[in-house]
PDB file of N, CA and C in Angstrom:
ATOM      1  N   UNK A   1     -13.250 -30.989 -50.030  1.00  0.00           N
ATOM      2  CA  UNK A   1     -13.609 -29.718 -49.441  1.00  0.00           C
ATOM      3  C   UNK A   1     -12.802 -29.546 -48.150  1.00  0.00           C
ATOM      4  N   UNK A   2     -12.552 -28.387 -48.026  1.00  0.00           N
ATOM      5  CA  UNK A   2     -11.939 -28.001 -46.911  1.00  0.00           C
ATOM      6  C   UNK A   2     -12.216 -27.208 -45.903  1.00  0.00           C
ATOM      7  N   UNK A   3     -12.201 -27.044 -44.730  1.00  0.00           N
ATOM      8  CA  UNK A   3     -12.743 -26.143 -44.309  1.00  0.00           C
ATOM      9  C   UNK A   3     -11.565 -25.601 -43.050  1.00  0.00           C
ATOM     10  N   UNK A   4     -12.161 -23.898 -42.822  1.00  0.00           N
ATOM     11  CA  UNK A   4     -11.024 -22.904 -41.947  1.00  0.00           C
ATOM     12  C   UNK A   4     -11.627 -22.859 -41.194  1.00  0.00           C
ATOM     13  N   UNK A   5     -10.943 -22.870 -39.960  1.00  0.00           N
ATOM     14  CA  UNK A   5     -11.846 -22.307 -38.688  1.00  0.00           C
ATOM     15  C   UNK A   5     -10.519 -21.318 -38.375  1.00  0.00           C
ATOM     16  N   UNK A   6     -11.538 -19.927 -38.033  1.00  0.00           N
ATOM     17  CA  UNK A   6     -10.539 -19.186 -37.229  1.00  0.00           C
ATOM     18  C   UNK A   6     -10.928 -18.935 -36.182  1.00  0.00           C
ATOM     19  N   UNK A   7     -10.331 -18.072 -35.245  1.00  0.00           N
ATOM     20  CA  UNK A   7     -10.357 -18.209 -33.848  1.00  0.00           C
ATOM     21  C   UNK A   7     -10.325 -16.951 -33.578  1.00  0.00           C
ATOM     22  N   UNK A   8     -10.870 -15.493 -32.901  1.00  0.00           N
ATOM     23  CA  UNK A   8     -10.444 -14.585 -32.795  1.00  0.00           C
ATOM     24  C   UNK A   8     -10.502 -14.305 -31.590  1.00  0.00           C
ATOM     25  N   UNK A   9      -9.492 -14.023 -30.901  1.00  0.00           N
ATOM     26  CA  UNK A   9      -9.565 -13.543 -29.410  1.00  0.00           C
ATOM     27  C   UNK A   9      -9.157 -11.971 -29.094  1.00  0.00           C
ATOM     28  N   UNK A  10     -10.086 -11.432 -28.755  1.00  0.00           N
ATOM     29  CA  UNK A  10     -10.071  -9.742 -28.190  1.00  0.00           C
ATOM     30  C   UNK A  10      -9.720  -9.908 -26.761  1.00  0.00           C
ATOM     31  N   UNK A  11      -8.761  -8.737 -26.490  1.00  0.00           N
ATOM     32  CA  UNK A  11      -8.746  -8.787 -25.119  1.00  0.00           C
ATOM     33  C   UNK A  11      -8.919  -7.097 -24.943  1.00  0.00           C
ATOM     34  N   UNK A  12      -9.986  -6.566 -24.814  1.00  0.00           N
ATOM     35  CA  UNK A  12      -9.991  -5.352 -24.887  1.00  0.00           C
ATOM     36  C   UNK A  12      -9.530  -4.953 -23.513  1.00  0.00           C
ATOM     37  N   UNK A  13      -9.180  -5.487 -22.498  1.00  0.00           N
ATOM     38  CA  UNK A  13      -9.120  -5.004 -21.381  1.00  0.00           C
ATOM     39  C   UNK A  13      -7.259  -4.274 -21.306  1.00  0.00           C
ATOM     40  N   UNK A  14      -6.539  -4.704 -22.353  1.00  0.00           N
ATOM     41  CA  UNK A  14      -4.916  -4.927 -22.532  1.00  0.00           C
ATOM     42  C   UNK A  14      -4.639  -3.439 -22.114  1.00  0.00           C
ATOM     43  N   UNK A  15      -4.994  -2.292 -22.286  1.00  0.00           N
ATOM     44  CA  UNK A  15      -4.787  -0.931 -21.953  1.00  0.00           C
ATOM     45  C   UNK A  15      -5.288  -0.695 -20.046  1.00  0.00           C
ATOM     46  N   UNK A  16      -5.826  -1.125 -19.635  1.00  0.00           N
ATOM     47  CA  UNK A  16      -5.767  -1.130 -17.732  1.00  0.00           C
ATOM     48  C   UNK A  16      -5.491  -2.030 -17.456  1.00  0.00           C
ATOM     49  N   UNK A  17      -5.221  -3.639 -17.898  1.00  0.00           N
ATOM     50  CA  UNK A  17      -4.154  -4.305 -17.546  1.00  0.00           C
ATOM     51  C   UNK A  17      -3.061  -3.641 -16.994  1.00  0.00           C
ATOM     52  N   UNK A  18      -2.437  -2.844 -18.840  1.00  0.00           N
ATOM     53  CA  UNK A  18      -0.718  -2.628 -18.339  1.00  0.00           C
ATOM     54  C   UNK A  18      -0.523  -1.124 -17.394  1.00  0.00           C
ATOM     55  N   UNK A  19      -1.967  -0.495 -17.348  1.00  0.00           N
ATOM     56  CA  UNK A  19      -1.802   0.268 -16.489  1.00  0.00           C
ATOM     57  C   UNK A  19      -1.522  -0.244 -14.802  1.00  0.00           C
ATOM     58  N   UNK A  20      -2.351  -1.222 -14.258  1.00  0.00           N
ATOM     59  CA  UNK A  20      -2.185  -1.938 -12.876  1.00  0.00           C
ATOM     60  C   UNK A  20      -0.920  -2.902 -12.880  1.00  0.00           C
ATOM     61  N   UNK A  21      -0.557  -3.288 -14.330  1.00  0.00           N
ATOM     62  CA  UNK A  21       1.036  -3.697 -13.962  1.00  0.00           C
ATOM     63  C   UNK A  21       1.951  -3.010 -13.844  1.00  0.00           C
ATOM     64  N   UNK A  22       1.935  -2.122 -14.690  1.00  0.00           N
ATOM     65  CA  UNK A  22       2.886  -0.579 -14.527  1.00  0.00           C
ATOM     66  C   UNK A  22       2.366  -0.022 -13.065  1.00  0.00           C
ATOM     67  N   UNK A  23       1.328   0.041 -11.743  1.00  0.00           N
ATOM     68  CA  UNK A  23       1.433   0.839 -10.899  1.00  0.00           C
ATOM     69  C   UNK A  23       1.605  -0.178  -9.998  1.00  0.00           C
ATOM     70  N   UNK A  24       1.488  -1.164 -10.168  1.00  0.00           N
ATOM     71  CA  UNK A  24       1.897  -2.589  -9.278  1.00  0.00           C
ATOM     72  C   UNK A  24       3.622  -2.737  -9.024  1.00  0.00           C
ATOM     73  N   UNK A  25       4.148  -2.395 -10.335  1.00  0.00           N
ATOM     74  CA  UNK A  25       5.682  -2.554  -9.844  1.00  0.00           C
ATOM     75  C   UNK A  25       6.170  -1.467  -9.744  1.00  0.00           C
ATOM     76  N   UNK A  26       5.688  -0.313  -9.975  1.00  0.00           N
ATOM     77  CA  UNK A  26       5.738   1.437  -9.720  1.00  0.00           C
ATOM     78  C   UNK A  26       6.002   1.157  -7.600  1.00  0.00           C
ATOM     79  N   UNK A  27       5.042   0.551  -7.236  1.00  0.00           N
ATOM     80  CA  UNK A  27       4.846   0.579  -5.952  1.00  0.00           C
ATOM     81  C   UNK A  27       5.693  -0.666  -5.063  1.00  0.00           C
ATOM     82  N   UNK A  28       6.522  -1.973  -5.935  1.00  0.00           N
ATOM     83  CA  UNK A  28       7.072  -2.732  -5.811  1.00  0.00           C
ATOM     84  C   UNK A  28       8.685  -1.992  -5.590  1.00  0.00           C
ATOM     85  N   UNK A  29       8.450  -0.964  -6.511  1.00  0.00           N
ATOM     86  CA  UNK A  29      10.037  -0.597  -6.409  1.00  0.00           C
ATOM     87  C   UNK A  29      10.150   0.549  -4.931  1.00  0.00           C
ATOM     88  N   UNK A  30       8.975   1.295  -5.008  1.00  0.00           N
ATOM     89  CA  UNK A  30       9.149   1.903  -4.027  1.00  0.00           C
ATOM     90  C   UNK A  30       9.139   1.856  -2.439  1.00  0.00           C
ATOM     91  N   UNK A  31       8.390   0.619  -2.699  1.00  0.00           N
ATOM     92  CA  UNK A  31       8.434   0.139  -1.122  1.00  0.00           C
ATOM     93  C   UNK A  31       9.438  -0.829  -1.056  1.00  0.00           C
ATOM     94  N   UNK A  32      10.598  -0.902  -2.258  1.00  0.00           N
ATOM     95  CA  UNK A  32      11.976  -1.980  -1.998  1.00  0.00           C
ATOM     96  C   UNK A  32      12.830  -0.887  -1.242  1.00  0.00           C
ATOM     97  N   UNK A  33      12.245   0.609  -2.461  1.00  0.00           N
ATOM     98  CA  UNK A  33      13.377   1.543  -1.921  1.00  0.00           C
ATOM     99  C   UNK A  33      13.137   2.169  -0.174  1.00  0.00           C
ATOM    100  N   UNK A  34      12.237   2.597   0.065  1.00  0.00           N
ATOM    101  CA  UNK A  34      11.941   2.772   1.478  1.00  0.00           C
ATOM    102  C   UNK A  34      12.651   1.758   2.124  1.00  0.00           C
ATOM    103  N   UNK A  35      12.029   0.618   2.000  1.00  0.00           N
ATOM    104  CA  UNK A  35      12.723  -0.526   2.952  1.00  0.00           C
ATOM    105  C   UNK A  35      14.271  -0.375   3.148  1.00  0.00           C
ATOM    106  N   UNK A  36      14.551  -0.598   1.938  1.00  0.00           N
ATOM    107  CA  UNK A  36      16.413  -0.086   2.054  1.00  0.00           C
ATOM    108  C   UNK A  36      16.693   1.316   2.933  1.00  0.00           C
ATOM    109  N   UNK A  37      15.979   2.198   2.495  1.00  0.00           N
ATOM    110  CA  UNK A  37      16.891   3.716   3.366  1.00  0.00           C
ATOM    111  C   UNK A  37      16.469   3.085   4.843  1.00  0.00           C
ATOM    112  N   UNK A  38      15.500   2.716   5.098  1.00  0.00           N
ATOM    113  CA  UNK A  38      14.733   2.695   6.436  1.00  0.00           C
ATOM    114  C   UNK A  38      16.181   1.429   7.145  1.00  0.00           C
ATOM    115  N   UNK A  39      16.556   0.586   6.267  1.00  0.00           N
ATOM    116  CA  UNK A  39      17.734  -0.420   6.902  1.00  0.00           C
ATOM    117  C   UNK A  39      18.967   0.217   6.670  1.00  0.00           C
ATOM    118  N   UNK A  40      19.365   0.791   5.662  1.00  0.00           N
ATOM    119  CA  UNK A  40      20.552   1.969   6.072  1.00  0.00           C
ATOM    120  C   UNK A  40      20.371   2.510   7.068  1.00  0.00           C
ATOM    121  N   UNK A  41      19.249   3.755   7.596  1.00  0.00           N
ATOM    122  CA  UNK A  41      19.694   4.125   8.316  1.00  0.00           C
ATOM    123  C   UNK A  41      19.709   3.602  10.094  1.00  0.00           C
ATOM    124  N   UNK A  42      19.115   2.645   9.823  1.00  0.00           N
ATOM    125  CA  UNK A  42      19.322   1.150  10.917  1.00  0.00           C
ATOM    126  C   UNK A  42      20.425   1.299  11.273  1.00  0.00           C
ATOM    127  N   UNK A  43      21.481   0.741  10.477  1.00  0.00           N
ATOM    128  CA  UNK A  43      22.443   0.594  10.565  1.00  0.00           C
ATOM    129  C   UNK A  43      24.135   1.322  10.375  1.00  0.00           C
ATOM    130  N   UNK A  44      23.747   2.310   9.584  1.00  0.00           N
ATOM    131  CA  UNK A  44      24.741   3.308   9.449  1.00  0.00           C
ATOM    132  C   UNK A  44      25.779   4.117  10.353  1.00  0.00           C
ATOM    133  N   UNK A  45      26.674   3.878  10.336  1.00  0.00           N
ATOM    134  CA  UNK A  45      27.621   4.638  11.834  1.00  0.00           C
ATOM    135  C   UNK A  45      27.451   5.787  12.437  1.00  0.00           C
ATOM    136  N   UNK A  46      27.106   5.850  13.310  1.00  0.00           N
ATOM    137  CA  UNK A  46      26.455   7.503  13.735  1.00  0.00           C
ATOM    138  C   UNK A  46      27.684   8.239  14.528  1.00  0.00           C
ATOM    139  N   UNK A  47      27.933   9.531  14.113  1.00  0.00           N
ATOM    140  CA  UNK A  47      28.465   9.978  15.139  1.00  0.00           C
ATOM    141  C   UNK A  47      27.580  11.700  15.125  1.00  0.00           C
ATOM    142  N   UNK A  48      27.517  12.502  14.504  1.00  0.00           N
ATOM    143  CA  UNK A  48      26.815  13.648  13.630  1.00  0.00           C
ATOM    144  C   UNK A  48      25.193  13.294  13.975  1.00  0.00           C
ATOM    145  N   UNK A  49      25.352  12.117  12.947  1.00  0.00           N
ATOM    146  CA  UNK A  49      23.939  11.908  12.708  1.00  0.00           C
ATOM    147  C   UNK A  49      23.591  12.439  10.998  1.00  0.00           C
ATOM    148  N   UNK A  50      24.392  13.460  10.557  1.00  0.00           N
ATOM    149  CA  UNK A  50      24.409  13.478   9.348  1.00  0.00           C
ATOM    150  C   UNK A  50      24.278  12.748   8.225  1.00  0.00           C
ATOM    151  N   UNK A  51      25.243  11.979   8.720  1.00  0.00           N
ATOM    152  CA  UNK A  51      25.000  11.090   7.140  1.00  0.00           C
ATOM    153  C   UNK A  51      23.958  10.048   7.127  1.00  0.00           C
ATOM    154  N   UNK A  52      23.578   9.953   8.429  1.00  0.00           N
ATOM    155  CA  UNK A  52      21.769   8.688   8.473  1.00  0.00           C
ATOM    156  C   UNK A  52      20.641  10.138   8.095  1.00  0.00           C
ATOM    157  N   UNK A  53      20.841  11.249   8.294  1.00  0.00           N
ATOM    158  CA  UNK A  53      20.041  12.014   7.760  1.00  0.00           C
ATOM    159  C   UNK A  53      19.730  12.177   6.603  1.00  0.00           C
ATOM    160  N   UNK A  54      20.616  12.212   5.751  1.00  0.00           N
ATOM    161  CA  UNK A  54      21.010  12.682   4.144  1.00  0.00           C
ATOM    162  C   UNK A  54      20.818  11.282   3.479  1.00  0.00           C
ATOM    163  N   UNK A  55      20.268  10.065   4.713  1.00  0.00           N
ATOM    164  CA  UNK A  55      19.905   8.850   3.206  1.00  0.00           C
ATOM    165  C   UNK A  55      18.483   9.168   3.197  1.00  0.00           C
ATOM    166  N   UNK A  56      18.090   9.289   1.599  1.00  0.00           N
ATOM    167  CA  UNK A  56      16.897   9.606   1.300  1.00  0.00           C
ATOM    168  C   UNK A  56      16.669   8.693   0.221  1.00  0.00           C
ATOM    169  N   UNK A  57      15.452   8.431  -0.166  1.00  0.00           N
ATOM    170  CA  UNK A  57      14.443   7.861  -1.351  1.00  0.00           C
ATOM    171  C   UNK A  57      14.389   9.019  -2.292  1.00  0.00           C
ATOM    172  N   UNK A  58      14.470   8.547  -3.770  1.00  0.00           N
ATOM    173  CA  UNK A  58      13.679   9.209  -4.826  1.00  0.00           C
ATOM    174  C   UNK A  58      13.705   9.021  -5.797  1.00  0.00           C
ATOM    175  N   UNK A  59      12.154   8.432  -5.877  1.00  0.00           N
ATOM    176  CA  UNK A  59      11.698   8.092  -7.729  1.00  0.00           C
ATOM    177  C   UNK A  59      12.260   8.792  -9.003  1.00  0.00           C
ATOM    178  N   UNK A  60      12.767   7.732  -9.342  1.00  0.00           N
ATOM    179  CA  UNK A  60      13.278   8.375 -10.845  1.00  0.00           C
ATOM    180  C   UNK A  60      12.425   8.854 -12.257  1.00  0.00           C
ATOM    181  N   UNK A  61      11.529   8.013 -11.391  1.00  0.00           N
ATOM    182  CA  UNK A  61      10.612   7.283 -13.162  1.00  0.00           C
ATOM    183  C   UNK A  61       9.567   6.506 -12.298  1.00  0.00           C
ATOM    184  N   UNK A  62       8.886   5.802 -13.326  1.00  0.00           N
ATOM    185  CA  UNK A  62       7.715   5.159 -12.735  1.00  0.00           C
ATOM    186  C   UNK A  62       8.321   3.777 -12.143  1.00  0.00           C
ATOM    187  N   UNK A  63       9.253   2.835 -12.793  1.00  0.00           N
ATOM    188  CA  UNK A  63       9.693   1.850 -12.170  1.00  0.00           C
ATOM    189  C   UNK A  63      10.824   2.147 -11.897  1.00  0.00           C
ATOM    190  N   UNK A  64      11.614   2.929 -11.080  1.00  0.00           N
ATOM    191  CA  UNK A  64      13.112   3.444 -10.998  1.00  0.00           C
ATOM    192  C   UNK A  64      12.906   4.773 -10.016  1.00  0.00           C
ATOM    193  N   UNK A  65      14.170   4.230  -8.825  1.00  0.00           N
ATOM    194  CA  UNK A  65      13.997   4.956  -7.710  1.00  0.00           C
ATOM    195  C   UNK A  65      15.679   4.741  -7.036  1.00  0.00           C
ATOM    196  N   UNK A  66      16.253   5.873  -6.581  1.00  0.00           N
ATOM    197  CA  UNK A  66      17.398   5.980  -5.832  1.00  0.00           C
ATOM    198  C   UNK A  66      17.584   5.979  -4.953  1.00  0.00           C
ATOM    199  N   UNK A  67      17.986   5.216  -4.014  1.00  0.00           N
ATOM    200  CA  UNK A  67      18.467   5.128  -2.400  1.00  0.00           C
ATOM    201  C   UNK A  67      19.938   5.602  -1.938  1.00  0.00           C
ATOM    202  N   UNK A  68      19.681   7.012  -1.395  1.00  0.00           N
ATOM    203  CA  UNK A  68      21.509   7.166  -0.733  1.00  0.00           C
ATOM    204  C   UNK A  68      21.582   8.740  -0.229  1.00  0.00           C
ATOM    205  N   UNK A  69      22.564   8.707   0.471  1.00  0.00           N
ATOM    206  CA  UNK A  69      23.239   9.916   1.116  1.00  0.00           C
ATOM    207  C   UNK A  69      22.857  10.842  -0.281  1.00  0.00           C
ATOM    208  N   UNK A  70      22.369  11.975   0.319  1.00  0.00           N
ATOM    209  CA  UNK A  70      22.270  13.329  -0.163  1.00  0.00           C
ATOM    210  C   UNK A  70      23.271  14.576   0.029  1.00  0.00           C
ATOM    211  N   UNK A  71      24.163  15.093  -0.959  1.00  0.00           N
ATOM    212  CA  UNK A  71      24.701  15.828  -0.196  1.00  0.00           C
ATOM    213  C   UNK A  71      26.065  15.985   0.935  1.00  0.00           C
ATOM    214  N   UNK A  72      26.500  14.536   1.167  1.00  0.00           N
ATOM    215  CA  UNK A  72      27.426  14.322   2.121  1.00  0.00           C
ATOM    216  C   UNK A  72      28.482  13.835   1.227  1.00  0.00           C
ATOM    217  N   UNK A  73      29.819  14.017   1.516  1.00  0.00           N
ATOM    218  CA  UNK A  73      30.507  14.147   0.496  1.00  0.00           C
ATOM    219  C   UNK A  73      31.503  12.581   1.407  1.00  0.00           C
ATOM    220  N   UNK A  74      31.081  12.708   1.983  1.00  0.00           N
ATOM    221  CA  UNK A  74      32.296  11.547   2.744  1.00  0.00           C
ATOM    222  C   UNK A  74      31.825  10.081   2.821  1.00  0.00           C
ATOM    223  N   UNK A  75      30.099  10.054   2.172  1.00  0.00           N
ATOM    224  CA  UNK A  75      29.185   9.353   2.011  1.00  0.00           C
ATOM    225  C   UNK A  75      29.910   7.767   1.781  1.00  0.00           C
ATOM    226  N   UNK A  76      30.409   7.814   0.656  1.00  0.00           N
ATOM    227  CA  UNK A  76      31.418   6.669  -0.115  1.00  0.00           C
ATOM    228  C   UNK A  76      32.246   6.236   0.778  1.00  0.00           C
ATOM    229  N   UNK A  77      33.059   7.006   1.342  1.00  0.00           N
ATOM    230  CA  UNK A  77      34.053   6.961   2.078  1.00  0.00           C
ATOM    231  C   UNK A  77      33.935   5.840   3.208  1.00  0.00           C
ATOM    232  N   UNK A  78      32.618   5.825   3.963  1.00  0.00           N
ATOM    233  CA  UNK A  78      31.660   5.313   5.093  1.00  0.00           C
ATOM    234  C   UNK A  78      31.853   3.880   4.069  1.00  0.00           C
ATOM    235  N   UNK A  79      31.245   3.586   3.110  1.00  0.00           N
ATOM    236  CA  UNK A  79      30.423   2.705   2.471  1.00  0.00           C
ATOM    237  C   UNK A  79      32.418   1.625   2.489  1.00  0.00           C
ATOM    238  N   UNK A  80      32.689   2.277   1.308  1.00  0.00           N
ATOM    239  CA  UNK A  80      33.833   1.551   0.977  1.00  0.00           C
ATOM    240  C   UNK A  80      35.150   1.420   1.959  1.00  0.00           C
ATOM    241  N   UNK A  81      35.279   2.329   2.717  1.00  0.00           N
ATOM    242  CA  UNK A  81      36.330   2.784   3.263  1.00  0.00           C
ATOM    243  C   UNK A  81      37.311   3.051   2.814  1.00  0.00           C
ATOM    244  N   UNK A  82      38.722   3.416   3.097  1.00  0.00           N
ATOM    245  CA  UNK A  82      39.820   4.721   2.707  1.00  0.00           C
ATOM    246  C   UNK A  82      40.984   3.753   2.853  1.00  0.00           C
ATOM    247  N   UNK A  83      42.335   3.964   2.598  1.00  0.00           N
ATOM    248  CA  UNK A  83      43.643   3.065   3.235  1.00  0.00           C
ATOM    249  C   UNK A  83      43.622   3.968   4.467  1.00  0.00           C
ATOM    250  N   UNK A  84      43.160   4.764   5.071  1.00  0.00           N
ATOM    251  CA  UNK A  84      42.916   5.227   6.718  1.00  0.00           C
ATOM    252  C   UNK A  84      41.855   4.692   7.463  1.00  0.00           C
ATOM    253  N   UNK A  85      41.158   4.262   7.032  1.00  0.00           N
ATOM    254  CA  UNK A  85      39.464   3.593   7.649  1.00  0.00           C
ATOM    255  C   UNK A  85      38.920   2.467   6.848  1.00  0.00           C
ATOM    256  N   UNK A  86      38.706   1.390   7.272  1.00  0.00           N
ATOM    257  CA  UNK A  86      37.954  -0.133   7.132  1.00  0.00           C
ATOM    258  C   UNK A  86      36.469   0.491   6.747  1.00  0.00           C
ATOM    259  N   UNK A  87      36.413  -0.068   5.728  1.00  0.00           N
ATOM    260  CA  UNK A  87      35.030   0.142   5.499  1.00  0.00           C
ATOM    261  C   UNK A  87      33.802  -0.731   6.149  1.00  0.00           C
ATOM    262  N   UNK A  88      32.657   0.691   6.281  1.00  0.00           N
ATOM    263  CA  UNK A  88      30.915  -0.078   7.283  1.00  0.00           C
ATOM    264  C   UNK A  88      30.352   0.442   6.458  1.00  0.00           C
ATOM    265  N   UNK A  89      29.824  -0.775   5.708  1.00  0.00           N
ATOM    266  CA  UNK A  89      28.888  -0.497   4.862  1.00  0.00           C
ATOM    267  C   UNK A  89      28.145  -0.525   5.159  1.00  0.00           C
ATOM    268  N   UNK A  90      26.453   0.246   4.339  1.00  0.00           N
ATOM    269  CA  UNK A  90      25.291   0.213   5.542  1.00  0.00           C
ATOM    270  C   UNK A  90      24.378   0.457   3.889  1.00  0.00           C
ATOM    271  N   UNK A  91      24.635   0.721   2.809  1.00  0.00           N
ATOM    272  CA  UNK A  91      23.497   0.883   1.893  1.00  0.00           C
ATOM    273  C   UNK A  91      23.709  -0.839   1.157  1.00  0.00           C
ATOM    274  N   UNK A  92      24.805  -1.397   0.760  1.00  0.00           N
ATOM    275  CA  UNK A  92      24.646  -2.538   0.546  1.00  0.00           C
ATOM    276  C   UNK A  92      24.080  -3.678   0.674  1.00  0.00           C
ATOM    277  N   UNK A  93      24.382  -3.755   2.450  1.00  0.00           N
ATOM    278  CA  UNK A  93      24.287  -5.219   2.996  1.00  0.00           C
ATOM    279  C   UNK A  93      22.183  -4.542   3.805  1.00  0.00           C
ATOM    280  N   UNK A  94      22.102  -3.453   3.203  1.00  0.00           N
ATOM    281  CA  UNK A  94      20.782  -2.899   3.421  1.00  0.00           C
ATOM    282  C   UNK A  94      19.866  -3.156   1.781  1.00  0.00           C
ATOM    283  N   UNK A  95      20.634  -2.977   1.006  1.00  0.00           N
ATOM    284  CA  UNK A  95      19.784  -3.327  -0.670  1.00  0.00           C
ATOM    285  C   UNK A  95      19.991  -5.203  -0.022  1.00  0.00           C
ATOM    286  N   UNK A  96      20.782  -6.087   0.144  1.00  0.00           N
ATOM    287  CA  UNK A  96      20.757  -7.329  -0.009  1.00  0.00           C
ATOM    288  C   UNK A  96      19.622  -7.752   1.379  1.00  0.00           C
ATOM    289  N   UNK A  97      19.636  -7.019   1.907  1.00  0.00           N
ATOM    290  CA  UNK A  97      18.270  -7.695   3.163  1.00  0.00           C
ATOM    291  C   UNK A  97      17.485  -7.454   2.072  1.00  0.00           C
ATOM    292  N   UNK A  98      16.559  -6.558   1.438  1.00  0.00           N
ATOM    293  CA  UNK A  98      15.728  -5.901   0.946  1.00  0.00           C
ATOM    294  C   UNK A  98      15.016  -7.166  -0.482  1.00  0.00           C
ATOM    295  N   UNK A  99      16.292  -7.204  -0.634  1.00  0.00           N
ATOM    296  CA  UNK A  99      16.236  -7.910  -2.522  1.00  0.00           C
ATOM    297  C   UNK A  99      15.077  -9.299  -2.189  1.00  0.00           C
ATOM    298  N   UNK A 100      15.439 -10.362  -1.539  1.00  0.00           N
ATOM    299  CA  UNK A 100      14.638 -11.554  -1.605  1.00  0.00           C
ATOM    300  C   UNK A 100      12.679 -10.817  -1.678  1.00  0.00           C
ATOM    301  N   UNK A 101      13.040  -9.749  -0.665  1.00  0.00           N
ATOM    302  CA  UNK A 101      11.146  -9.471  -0.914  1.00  0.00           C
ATOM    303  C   UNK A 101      10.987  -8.805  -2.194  1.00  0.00           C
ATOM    304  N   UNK A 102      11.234  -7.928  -2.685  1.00  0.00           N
ATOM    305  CA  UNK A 102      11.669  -7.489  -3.910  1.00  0.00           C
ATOM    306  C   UNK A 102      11.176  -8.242  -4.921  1.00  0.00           C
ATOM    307  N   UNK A 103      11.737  -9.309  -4.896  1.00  0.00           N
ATOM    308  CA  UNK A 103      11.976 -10.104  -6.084  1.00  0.00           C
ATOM    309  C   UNK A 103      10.717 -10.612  -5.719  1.00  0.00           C
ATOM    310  N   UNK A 104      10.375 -11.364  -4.944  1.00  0.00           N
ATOM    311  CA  UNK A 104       8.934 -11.965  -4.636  1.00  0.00           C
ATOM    312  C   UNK A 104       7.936 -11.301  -4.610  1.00  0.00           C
ATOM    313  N   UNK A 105       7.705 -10.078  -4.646  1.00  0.00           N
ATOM    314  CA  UNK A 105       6.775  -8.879  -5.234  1.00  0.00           C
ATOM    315  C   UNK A 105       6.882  -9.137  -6.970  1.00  0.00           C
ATOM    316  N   UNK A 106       7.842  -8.706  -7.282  1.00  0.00           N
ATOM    317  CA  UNK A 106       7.750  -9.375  -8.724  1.00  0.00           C
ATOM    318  C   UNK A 106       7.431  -9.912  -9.499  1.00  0.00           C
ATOM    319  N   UNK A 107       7.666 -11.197  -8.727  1.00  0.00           N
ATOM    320  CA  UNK A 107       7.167 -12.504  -9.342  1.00  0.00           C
ATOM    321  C   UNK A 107       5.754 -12.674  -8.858  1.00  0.00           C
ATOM    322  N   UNK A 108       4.981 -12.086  -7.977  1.00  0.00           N
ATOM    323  CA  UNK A 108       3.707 -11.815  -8.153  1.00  0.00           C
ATOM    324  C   UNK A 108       3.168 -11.073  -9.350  1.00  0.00           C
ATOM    325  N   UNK A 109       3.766 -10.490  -9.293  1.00  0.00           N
ATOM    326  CA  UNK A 109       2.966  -9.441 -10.217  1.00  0.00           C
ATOM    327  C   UNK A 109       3.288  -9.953 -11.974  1.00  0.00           C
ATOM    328  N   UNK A 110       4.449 -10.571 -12.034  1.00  0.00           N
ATOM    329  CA  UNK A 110       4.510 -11.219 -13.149  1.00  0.00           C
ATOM    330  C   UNK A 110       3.233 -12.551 -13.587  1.00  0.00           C
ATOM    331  N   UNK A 111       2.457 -12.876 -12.232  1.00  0.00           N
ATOM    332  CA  UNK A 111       1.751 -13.892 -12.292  1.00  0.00           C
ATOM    333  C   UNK A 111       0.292 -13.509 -13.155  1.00  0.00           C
ATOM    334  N   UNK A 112      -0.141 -12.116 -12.948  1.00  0.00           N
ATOM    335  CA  UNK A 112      -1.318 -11.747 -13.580  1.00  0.00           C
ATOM    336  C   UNK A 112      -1.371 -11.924 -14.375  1.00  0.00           C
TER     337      UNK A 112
END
């Protein structure tokens, strides 16, 4: 004789789970992206004042969000620089401060 044991595990809770993981990294991305404009415009070359004006935040999507000059056309120009001007970058070395917390938000939230 033989015998089955089965095992059944419900997790009825799986639908507001992935809702608080979906608004957990909804809010992971957005406070990466703030952080970044807020250190761009830290650091960005001022002379106008324009182009630290025109860096803005904005959600794309629920996990997806854009950080950068709005509107300013010389924007790049600043970032990379020209064979007339050395480039000062200020959205880059502003995403790489940003990233280590970022990621460690993450990996929290991957822990639930």
């Amino acid at each position: 004789m033989t015998a089955k044991v089965v095992v059944e595990i419900k997790f009825d809770k799986l639908p507001e789970l992935e809702g608080l993981l979906l608004q957990r990294a909804t809010d992971a991305v957005m406070k990466a992206a703030y952080d970044i404009e807020g250190q761009a415009k830290d650091v960005v070359p001022f002379d106008t004042g324009n182009l630290q004006s025109s860096i803005q935040t904005k959600q794309e999507g629920p996990v997806s969000a854009t950080v950068g000059p709005r509107a300013v056309d010389y924007a790049i120009h600043v970032e990379y620089g020209t064979y007339k001007m050395r480039a000062r970058p200020y959205l880059r070395p502003a995403a790489e401060r940003v990233r280590p917390a970022f990621i460690a938000a993450m990996e929290q939230i991957a822990k639930i």
